[in-house]
C-alpha atoms as a PDB file:
ATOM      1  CA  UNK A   1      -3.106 -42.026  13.247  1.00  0.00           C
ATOM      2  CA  UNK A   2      -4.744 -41.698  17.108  1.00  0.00           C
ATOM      3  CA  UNK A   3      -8.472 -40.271  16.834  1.00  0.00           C
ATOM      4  CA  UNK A   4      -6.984 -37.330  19.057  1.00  0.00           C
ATOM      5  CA  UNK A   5      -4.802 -36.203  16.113  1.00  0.00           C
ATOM      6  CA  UNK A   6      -7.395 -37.386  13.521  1.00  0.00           C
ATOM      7  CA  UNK A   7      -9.278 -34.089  15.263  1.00  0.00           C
ATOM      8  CA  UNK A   8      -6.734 -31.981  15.630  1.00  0.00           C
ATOM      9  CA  UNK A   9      -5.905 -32.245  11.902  1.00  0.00           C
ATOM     10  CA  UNK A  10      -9.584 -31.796  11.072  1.00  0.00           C
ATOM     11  CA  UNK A  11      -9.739 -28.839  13.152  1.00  0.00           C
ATOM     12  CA  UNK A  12      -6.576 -26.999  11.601  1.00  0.00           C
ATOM     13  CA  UNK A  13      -8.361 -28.400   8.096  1.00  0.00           C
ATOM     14  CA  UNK A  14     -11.532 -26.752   8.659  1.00  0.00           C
ATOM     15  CA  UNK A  15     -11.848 -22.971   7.569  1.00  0.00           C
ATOM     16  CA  UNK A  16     -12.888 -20.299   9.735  1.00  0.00           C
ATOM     17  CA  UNK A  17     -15.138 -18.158   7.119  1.00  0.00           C
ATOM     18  CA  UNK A  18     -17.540 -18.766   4.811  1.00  0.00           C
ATOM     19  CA  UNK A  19     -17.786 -17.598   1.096  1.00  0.00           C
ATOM     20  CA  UNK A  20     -20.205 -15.400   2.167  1.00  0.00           C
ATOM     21  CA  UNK A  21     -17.960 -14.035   4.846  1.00  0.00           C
ATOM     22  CA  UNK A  22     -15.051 -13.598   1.828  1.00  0.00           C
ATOM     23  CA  UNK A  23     -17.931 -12.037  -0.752  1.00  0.00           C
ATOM     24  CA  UNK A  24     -19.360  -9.521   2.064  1.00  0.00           C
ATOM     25  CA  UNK A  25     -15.328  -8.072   2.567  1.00  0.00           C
ATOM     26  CA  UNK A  26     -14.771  -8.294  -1.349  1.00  0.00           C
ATOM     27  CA  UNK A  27     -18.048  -5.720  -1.890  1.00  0.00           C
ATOM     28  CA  UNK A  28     -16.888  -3.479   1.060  1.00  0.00           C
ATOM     29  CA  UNK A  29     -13.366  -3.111  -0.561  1.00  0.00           C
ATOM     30  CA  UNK A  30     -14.928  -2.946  -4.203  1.00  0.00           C
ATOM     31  CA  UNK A  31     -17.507  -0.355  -2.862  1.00  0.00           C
ATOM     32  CA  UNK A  32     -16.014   1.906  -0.358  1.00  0.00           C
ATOM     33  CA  UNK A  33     -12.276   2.042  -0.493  1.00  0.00           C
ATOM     34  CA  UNK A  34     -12.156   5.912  -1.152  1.00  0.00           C
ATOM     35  CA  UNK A  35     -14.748   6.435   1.528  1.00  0.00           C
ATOM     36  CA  UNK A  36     -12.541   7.545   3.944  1.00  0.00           C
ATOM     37  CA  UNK A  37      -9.058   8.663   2.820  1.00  0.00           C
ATOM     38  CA  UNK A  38      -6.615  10.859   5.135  1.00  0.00           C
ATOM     39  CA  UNK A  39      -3.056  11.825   4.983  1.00  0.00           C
ATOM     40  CA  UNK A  40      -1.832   9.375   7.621  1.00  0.00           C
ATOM     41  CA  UNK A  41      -4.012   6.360   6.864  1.00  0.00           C
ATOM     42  CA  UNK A  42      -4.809   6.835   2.979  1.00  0.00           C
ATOM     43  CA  UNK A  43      -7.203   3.184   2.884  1.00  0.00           C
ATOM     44  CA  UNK A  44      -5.929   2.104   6.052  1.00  0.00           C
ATOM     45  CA  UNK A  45      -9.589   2.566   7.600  1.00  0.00           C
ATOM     46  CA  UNK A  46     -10.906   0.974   4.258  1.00  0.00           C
ATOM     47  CA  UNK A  47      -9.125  -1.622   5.122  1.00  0.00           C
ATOM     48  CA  UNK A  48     -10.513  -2.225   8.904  1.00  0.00           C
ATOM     49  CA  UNK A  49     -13.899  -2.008   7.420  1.00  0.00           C
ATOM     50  CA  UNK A  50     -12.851  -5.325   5.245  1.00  0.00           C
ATOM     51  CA  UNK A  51     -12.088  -7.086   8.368  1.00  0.00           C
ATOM     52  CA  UNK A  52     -15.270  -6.197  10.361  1.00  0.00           C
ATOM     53  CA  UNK A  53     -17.351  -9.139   9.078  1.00  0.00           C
ATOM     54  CA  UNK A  54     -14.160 -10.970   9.319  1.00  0.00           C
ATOM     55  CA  UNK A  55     -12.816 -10.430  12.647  1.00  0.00           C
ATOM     56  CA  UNK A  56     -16.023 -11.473  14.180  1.00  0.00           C
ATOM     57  CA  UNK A  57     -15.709 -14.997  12.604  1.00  0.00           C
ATOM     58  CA  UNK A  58     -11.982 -15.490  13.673  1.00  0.00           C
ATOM     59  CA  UNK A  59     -12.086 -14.351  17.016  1.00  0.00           C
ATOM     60  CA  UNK A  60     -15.331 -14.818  18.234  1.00  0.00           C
ATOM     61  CA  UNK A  61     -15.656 -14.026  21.926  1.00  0.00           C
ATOM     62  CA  UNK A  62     -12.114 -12.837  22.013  1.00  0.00           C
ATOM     63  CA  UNK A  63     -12.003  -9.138  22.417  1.00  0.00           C
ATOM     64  CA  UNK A  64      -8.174  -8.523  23.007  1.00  0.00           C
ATOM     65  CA  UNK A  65      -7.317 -10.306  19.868  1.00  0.00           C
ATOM     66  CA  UNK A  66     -10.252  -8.343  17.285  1.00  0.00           C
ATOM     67  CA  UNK A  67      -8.437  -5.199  18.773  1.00  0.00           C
ATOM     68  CA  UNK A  68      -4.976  -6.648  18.206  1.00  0.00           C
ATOM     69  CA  UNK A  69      -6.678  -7.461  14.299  1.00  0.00           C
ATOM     70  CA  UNK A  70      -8.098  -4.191  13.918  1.00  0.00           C
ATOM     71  CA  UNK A  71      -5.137  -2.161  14.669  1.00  0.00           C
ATOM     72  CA  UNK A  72      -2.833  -3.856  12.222  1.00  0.00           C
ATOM     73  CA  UNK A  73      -5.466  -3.880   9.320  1.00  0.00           C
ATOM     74  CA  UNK A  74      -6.128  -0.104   9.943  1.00  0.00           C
ATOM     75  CA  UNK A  75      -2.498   1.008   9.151  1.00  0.00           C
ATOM     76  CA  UNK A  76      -1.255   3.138   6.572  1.00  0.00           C
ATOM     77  CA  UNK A  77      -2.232   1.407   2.857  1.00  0.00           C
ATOM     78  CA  UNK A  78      -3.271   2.400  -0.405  1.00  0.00           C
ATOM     79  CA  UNK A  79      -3.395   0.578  -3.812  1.00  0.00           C
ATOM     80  CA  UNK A  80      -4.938   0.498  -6.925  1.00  0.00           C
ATOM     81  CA  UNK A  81      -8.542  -1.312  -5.893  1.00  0.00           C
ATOM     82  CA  UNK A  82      -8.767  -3.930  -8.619  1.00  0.00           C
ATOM     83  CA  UNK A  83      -5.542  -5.280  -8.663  1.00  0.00           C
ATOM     84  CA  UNK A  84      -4.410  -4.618  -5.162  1.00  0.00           C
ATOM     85  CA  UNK A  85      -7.650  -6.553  -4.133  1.00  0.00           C
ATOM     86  CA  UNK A  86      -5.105  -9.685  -4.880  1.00  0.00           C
ATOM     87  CA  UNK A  87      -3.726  -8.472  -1.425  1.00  0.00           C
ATOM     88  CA  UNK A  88      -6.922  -7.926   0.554  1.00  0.00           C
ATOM     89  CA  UNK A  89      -7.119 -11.608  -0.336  1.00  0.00           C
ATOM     90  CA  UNK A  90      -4.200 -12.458   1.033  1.00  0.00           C
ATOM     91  CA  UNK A  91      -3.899 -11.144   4.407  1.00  0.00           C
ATOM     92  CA  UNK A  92      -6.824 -12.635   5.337  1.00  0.00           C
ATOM     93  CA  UNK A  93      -6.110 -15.951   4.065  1.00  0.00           C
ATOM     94  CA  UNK A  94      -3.108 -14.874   6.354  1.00  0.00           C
ATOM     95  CA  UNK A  95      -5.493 -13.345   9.447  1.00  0.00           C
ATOM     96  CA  UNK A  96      -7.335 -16.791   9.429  1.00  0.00           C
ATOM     97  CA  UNK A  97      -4.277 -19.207   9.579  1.00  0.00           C
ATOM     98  CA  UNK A  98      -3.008 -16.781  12.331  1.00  0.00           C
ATOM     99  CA  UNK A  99      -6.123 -17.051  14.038  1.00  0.00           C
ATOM    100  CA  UNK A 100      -5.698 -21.116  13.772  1.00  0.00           C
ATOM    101  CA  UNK A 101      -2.808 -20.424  16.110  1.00  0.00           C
ATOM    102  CA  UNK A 102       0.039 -20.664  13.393  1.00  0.00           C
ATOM    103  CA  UNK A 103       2.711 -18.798  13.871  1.00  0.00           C
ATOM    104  CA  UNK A 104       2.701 -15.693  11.391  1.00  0.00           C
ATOM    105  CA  UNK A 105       3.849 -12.667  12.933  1.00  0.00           C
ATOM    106  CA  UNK A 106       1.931  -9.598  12.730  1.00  0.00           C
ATOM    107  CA  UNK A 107       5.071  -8.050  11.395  1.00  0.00           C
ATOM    108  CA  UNK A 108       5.389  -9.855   8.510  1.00  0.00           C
ATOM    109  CA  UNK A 109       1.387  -9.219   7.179  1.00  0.00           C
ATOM    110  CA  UNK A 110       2.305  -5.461   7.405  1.00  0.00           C
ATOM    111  CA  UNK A 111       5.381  -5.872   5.645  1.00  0.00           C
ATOM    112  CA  UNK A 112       3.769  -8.281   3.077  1.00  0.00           C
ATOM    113  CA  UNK A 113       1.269  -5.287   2.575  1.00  0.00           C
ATOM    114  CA  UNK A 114       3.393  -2.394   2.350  1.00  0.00           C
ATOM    115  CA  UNK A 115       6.130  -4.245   0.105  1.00  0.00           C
ATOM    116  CA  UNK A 116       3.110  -5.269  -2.694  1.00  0.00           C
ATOM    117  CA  UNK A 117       0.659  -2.096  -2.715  1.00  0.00           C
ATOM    118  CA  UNK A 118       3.754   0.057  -4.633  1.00  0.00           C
ATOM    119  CA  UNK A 119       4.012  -2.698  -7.620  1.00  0.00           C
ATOM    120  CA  UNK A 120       0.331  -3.667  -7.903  1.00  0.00           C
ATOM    121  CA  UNK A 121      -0.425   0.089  -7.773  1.00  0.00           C
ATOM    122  CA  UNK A 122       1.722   1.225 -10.791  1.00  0.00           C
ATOM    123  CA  UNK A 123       0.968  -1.847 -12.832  1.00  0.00           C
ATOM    124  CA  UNK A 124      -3.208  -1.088 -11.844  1.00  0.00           C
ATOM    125  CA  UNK A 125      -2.682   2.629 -12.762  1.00  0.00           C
ATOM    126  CA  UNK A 126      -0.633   1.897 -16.065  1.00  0.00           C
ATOM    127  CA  UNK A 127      -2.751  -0.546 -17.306  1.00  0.00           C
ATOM    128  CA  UNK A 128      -6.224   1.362 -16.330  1.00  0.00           C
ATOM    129  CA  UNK A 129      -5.355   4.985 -16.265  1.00  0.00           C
ATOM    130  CA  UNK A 130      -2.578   4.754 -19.618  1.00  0.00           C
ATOM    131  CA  UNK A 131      -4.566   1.923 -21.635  1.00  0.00           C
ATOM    132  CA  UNK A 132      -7.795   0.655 -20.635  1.00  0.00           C
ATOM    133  CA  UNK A 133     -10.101   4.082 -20.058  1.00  0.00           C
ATOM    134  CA  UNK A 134      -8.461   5.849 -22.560  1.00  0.00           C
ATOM    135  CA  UNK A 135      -9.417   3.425 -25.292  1.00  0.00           C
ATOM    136  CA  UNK A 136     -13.097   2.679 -24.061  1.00  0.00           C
ATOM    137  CA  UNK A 137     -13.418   6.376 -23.663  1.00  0.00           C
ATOM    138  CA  UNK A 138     -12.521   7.516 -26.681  1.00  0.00           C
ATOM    139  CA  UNK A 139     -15.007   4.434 -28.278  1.00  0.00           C
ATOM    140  CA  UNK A 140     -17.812   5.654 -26.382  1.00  0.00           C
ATOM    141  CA  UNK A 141     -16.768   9.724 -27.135  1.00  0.00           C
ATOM    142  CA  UNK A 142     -17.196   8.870 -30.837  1.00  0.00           C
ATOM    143  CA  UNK A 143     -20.261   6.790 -30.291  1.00  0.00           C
ATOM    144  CA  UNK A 144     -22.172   9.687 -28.558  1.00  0.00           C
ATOM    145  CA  UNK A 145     -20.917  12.461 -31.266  1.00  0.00           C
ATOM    146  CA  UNK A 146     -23.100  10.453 -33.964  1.00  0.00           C
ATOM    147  CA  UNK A 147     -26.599  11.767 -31.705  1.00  0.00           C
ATOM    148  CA  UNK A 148     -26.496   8.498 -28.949  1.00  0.00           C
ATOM    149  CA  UNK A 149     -26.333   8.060 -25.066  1.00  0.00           C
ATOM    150  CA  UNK A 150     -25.101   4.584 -26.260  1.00  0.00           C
ATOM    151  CA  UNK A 151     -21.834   5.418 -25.516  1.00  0.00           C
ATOM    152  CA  UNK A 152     -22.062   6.603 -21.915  1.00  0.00           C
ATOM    153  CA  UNK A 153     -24.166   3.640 -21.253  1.00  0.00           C
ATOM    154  CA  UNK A 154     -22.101   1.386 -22.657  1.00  0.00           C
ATOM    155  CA  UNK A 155     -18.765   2.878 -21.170  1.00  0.00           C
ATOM    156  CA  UNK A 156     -20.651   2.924 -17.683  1.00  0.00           C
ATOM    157  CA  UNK A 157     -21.650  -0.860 -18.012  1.00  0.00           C
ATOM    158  CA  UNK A 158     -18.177  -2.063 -19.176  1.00  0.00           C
ATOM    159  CA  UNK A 159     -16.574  -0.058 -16.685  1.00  0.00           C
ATOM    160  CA  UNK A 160     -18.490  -1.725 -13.970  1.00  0.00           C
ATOM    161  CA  UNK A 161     -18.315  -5.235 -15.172  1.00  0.00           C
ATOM    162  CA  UNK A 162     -14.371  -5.107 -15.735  1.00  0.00           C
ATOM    163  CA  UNK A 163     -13.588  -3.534 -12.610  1.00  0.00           C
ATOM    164  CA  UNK A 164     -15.813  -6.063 -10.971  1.00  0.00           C
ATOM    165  CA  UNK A 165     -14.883  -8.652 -12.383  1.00  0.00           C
ATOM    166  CA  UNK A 166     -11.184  -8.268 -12.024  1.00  0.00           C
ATOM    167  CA  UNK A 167     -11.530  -7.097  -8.342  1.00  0.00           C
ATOM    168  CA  UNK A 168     -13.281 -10.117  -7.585  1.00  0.00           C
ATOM    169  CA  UNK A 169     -11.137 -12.371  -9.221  1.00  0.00           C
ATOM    170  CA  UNK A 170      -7.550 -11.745  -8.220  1.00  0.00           C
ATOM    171  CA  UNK A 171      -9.322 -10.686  -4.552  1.00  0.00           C
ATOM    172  CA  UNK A 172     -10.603 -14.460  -4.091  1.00  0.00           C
ATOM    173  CA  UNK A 173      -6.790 -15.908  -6.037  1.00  0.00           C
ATOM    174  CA  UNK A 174      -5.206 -13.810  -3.423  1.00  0.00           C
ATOM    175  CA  UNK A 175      -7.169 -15.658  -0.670  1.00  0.00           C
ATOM    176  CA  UNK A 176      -6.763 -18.829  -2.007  1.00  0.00           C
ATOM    177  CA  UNK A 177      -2.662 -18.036  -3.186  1.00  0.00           C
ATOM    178  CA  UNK A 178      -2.735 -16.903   0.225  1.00  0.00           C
ATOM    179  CA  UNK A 179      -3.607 -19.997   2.745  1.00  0.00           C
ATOM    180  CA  UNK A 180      -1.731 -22.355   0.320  1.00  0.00           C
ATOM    181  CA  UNK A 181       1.522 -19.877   0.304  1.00  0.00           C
ATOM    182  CA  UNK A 182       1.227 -19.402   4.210  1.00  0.00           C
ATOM    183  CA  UNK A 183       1.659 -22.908   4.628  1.00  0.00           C
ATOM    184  CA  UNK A 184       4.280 -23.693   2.237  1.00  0.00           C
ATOM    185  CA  UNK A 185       6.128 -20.823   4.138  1.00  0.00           C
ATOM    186  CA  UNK A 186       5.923 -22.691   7.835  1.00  0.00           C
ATOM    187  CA  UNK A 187       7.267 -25.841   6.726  1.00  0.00           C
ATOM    188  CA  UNK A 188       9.920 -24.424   4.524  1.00  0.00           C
ATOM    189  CA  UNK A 189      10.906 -22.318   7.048  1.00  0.00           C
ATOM    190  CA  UNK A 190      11.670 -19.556   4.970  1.00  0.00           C
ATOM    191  CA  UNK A 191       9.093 -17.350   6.429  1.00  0.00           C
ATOM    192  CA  UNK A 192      11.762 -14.901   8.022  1.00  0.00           C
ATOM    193  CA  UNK A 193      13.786 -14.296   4.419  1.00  0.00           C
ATOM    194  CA  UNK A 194      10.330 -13.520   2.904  1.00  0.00           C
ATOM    195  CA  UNK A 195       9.907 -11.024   5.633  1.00  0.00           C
ATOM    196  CA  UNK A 196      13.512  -9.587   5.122  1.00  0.00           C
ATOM    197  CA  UNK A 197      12.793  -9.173   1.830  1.00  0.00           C
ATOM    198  CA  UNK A 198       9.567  -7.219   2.433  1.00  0.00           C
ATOM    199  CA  UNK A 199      11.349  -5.058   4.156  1.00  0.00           C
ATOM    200  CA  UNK A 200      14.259  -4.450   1.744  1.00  0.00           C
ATOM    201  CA  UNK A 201      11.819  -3.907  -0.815  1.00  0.00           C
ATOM    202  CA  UNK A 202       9.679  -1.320   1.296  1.00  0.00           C
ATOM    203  CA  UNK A 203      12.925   1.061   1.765  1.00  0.00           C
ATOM    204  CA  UNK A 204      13.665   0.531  -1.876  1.00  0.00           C
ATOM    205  CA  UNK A 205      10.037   1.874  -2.663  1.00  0.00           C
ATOM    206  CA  UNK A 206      10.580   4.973   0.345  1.00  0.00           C
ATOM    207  CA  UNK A 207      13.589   5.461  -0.989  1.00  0.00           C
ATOM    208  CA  UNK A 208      12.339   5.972  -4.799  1.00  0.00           C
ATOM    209  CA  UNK A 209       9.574   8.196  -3.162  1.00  0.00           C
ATOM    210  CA  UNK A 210      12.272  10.442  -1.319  1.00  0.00           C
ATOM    211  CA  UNK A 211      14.219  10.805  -5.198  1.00  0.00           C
ATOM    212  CA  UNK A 212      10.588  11.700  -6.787  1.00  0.00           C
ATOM    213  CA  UNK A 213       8.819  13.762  -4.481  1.00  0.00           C
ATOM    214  CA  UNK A 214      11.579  15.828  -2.204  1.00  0.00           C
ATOM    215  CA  UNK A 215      12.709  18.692  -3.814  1.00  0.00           C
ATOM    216  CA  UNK A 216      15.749  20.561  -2.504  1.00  0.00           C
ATOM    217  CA  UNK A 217      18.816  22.545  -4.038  1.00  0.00           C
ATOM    218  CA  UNK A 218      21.701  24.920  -3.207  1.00  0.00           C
ATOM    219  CA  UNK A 219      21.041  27.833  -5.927  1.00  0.00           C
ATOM    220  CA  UNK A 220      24.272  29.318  -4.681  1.00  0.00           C
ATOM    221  CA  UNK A 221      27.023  30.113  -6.850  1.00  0.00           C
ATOM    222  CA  UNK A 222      30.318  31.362  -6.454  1.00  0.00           C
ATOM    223  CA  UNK A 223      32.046  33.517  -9.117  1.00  0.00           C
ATOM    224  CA  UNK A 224      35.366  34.585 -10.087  1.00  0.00           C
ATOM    225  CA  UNK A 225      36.918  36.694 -12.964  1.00  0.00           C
ATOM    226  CA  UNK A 226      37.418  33.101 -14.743  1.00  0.00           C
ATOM    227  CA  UNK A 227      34.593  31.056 -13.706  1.00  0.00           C
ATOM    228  CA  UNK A 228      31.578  30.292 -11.988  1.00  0.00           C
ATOM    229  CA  UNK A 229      31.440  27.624  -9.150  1.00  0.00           C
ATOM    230  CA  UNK A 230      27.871  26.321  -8.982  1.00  0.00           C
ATOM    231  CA  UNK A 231      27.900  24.330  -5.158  1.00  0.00           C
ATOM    232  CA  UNK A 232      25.024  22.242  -6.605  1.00  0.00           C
ATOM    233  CA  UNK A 233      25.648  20.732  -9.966  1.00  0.00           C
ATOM    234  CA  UNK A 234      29.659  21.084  -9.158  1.00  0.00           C
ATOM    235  CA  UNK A 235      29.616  19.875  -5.559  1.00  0.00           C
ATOM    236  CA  UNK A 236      26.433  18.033  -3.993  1.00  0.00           C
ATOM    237  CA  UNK A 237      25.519  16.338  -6.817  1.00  0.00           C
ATOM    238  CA  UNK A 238      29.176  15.231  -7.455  1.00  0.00           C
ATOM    239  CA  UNK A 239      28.835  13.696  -4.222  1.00  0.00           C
ATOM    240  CA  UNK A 240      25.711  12.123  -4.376  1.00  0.00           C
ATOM    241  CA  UNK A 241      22.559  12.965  -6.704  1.00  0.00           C
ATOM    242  CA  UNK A 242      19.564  14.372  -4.602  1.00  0.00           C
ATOM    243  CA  UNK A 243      21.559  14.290  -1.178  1.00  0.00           C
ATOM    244  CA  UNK A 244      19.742  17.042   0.222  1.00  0.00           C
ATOM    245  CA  UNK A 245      16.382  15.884  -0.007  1.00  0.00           C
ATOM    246  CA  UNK A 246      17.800  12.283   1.178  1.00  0.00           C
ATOM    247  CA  UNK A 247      19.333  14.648   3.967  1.00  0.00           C
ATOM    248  CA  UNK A 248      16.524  16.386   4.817  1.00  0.00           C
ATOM    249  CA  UNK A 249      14.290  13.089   5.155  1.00  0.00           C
ATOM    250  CA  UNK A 250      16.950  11.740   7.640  1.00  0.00           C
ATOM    251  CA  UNK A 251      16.614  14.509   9.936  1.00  0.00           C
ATOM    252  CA  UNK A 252      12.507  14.005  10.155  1.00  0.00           C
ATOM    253  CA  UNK A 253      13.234  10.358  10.453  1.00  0.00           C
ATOM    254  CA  UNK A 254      15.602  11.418  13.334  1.00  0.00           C
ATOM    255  CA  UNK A 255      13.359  14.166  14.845  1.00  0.00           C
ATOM    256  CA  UNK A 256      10.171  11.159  14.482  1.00  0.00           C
ATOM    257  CA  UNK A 257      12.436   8.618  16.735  1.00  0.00           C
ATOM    258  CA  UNK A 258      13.524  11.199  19.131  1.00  0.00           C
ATOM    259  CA  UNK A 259       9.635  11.470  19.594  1.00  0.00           C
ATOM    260  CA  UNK A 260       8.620  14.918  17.949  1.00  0.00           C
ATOM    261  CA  UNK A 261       5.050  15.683  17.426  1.00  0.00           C
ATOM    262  CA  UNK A 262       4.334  15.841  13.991  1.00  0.00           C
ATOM    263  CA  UNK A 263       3.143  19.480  14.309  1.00  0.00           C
ATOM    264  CA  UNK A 264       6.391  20.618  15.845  1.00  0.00           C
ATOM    265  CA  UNK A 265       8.404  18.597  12.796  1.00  0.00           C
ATOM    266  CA  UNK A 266       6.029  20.203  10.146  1.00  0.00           C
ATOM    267  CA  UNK A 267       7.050  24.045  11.450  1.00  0.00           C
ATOM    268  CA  UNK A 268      10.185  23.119  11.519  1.00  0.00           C
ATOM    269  CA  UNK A 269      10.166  22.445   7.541  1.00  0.00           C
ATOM    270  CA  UNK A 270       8.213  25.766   7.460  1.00  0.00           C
ATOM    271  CA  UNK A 271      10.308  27.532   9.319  1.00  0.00           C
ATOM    272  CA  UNK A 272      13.630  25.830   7.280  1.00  0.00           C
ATOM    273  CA  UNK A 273      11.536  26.653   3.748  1.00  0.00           C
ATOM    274  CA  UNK A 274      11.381  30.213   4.548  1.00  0.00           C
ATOM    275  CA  UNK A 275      14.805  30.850   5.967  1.00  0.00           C
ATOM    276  CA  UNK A 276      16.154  29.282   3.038  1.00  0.00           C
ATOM    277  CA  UNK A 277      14.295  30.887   0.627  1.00  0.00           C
ATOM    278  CA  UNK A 278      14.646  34.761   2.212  1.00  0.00           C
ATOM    279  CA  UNK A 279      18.225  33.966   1.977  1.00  0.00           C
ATOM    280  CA  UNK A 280      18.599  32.433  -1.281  1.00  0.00           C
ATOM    281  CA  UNK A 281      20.523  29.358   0.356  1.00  0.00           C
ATOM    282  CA  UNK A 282      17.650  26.431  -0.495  1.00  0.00           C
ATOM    283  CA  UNK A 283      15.632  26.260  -3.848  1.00  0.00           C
ATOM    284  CA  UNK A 284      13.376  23.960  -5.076  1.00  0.00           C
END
């Protein structure tokens, strides 16, 4: 191998951050994800505060490209914090190789994040909120009915050590999982079907959201001297189960494209709320 090679391979070799660059973004996300929430970002500014000590490592004296960072990082994500620290991990792993001049599109580190927060979050929220403080609570409850502060202490410390712990851990796996897998996806070349599959498994998770959380139905009925016609149960929902909320969601989707401001799409659902329920036409 030529010396000139030799250096480039060295080069592509050589990491961009430090550990104490990866510890300083592991206590920011630890610390202050639910800092900052809002409706159309939930942790997505959590997020850009991760990347600040990073971004200045990457692209050092390269303005366009922090901005270019920034502005994907700060898009709509939220996750449960110890176990979707696995993908904090890897989109920078991701971020850095990028910033090594591999070709990962910015595309496909959105997608990777929006297709993984939905499964880590219900598998962090099942295991935490269902198992694990339900148990240590009700430990500590007993422990502090017998006269003690033992068991607040002691709830507080354990508390604090497993959720470090595990945050830590699967956030520096998710690095490490995360340069390795980048690689293995550029010389496989099967970096575009993991990217079609992040998307197929983002409108799977929309689409679950639109069944769960849209709620729309025809209380109409028509009767007769024999029977009575019920348009929802007998007729939309013979058609296709929750097709008016999947309806309605079409039409914002459609209103969204066509450029609508979101104020002017959100009085149109007031406005199509109350008409529908003076009249009787739309229940929930």
């Amino acid at each position: 191998m030529s010396d000139e090679k030799m250096q480039v391979t060295a080069k592509d070799d050589k990491s961009l951050l430090t550990k104490g660059d990866l510890i300083k973004s592991w206590l920011i996300w630890e610390n202050f994800p639910q800092t900052c929430y809002d409706y159309e970002r939930m942790m997505g500014q959590a997020v850009a505060h991760v990347f600040t000590p990073i971004v200045k490592k990457v692209y050092n004296g390269e303005p366009e490209k922090k901005k270019e960072m920034m502005k994907r990082e700060i898009e709509f994500f939220n996750v449960h914090i110890e176990f979707g620290a696995v993908i904090i991990g890897m989109i920078i792993a991701m971020e850095e190789q990028k910033a090594k001049g591999k070709d990962i599109p910015g595309d496909f580190i959105t997608s990777l994040k929006t297709s993984m927060m939905g499964p880590l979050s219900g598998v962090g929220d099942t295991i935490y909120q269902g198992v694990l403080i339900p148990i240590l609570l009700a430990i500590c409850i007993d422990m502090n009915r017998k006269g003690t502060i033992w068991g607040s202490i002691i709830y507080f410390i354990l508390m604090l050590g497993i959720s470090w712990g595990l945050s830590y851990s699967t956030f520096m796996f998710g690095y490490r999982a995360g340069a390795e897998s980048v690689m293995d996806f550029l010389e496989k070349g099967i970096l575009d079907r993991i990217l079609r599959g992040a998307e197929i498994m983002g409108c799977m998770v929309m689409g679950g959201l639109i069944s769960s959380y849209v709620k729309m139905t025809v209380p109409l009925k028509i009767v007769t001297s024999t029977q009575t016609f019920s348009i929802q149960k007998q007729l939309l929902d013979v058609l296709m189960p929750n097709i008016l909320p999947f309806a309605f969601t079409l039409l914002i989707l459609v209103m969204l494209k066509r450029g609508w401001p979101s104020l002017k799409i959100i009085g149109v659902m007031i406005l199509l709320g109350i008409i529908g329920g003076w009249t009787g036409i739309l229940g929930a």
